[in-house]
Protein backbone atom coordinates (compact mmCIF):
# COMPACT_ATOMS: atom_id res chain seq x y z
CA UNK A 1 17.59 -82.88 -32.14
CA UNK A 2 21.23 -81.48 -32.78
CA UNK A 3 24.34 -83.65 -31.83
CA UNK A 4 25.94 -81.82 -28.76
CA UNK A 5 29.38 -81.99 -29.86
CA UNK A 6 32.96 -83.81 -27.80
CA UNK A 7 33.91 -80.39 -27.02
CA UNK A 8 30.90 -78.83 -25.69
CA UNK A 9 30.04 -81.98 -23.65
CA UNK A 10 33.94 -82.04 -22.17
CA UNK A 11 33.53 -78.23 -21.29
CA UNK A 12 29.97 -78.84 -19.34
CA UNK A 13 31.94 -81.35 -17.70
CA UNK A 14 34.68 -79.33 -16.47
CA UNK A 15 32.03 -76.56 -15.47
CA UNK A 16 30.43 -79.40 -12.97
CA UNK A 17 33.64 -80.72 -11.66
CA UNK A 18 34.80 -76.71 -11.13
CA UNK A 19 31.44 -75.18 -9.61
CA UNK A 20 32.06 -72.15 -8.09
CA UNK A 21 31.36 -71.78 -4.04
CA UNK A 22 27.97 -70.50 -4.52
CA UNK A 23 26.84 -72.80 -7.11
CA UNK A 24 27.88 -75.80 -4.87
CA UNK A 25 25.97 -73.86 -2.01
CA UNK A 26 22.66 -73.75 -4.27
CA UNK A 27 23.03 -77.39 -5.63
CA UNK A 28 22.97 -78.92 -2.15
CA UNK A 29 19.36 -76.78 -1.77
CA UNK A 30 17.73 -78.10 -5.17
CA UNK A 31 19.77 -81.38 -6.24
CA UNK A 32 17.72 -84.72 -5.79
CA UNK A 33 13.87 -83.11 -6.39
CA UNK A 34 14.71 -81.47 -3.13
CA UNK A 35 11.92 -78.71 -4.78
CA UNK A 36 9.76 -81.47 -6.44
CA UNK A 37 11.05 -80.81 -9.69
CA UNK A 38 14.57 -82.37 -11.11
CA UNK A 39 17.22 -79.83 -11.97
CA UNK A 40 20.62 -80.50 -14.53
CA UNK A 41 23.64 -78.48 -13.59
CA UNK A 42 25.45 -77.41 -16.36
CA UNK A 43 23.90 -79.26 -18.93
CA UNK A 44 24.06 -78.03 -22.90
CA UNK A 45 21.43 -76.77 -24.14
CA UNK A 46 20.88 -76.23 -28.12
CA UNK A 47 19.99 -73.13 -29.78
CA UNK A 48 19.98 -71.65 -32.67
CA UNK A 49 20.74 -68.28 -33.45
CA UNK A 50 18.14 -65.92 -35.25
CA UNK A 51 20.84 -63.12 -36.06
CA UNK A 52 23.33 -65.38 -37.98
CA UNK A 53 21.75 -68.78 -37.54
CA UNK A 54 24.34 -70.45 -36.81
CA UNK A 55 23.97 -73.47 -34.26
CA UNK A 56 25.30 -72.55 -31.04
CA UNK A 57 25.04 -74.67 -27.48
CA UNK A 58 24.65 -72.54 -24.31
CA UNK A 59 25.84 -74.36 -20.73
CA UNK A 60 23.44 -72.98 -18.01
CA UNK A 61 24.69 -73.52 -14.66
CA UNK A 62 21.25 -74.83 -13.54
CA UNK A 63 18.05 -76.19 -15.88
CA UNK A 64 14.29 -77.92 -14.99
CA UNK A 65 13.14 -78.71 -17.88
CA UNK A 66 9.77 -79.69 -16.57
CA UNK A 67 9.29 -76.22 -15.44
CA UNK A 68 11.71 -74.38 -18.30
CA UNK A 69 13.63 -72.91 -15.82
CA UNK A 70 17.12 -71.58 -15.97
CA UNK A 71 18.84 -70.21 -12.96
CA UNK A 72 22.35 -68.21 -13.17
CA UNK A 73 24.31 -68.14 -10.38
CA UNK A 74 26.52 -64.71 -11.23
CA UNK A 75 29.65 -63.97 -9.39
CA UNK A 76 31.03 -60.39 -9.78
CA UNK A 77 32.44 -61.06 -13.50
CA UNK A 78 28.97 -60.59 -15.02
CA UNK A 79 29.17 -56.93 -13.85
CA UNK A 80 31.35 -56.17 -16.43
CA UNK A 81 29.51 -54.88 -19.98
CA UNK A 82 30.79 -57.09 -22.27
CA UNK A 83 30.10 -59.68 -19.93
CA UNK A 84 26.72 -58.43 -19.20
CA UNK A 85 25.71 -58.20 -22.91
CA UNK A 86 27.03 -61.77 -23.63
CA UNK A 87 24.43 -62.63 -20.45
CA UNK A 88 21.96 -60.89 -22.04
CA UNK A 89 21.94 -62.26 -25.54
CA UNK A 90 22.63 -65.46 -24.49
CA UNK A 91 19.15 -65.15 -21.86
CA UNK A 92 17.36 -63.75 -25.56
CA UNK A 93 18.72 -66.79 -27.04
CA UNK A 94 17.26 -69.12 -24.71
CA UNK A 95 13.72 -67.31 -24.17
CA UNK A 96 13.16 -67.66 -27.91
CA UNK A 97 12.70 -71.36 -26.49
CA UNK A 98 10.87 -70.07 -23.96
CA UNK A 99 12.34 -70.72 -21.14
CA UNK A 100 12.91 -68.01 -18.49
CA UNK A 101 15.97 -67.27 -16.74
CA UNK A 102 16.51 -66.46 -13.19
CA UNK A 103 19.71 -65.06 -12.08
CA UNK A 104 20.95 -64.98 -8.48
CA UNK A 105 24.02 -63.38 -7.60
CA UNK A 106 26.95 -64.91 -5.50
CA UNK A 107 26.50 -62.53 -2.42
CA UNK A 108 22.65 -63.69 -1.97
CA UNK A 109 23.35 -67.52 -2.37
CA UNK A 110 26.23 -66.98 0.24
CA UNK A 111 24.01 -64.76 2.47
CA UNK A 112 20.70 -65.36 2.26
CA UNK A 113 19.81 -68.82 0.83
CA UNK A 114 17.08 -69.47 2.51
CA UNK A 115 15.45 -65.81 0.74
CA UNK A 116 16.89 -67.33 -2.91
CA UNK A 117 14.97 -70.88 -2.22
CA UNK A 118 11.77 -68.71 -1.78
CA UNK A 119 12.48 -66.82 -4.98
CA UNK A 120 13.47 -69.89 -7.00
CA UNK A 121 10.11 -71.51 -5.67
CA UNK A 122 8.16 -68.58 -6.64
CA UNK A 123 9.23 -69.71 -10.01
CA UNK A 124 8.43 -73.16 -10.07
């Protein structure tokens, strides 16, 4: 297994001390096995690249690894394209380990959690 690196492991800690609204919303629904599976919040995650192979470490906001499930919380940012294709190669990336994603926008976890819990289950 590939060292995660100072810097990667200071910036996944600065993601989990600065969750976003949403994210805090959904990590009160699935922290502690509250689904009967463990989930890491923004935990690295090694990959490595097939276009350049370089090594590369992605931070998803949530990860069961007993179930190789990533869920994506995205706020309004990731309708942008260049944001959107970074989401999407970064979702290849991560499926070449295969492990699926799930993403869940903002508006849902703030409206309708109870609707996203049922989705996220359907995964597990």
């Amino acid at each position: 297994m590939y060292h995660t690196p100072d810097y990667i492991v200071e910036i996944a800690r600065k993601l989990r001390e600065n969750m976003t609204n949403a994210e805090k919303i959904l990590w009160e629904h699935i922290r502690s096995k509250k689904l009967g599976v463990k989930f890491l919040r923004q935990n690295p995650m090694y990959v490595l690249t097939e276009d350049t192979g370089q090594h590369r470490f992605v931070i998803p906001d949530f990860y069961c690894k007993e179930k190789r499930l990533i869920i994506e919380v995205d706020g309004s940012i990731h309708d942008f394209p260049e944001v959107l294709e970074l989401d999407k190669y970064k979702e290849k990336l991560v499926q070449n380990l295969w492990i699926r994603v799930l993403r869940i926008k903002n508006q849902d976890t703030y409206n309708n959690i109870h609707q996203v819990i049922i989705e996220i289950q359907s995964y597990l």
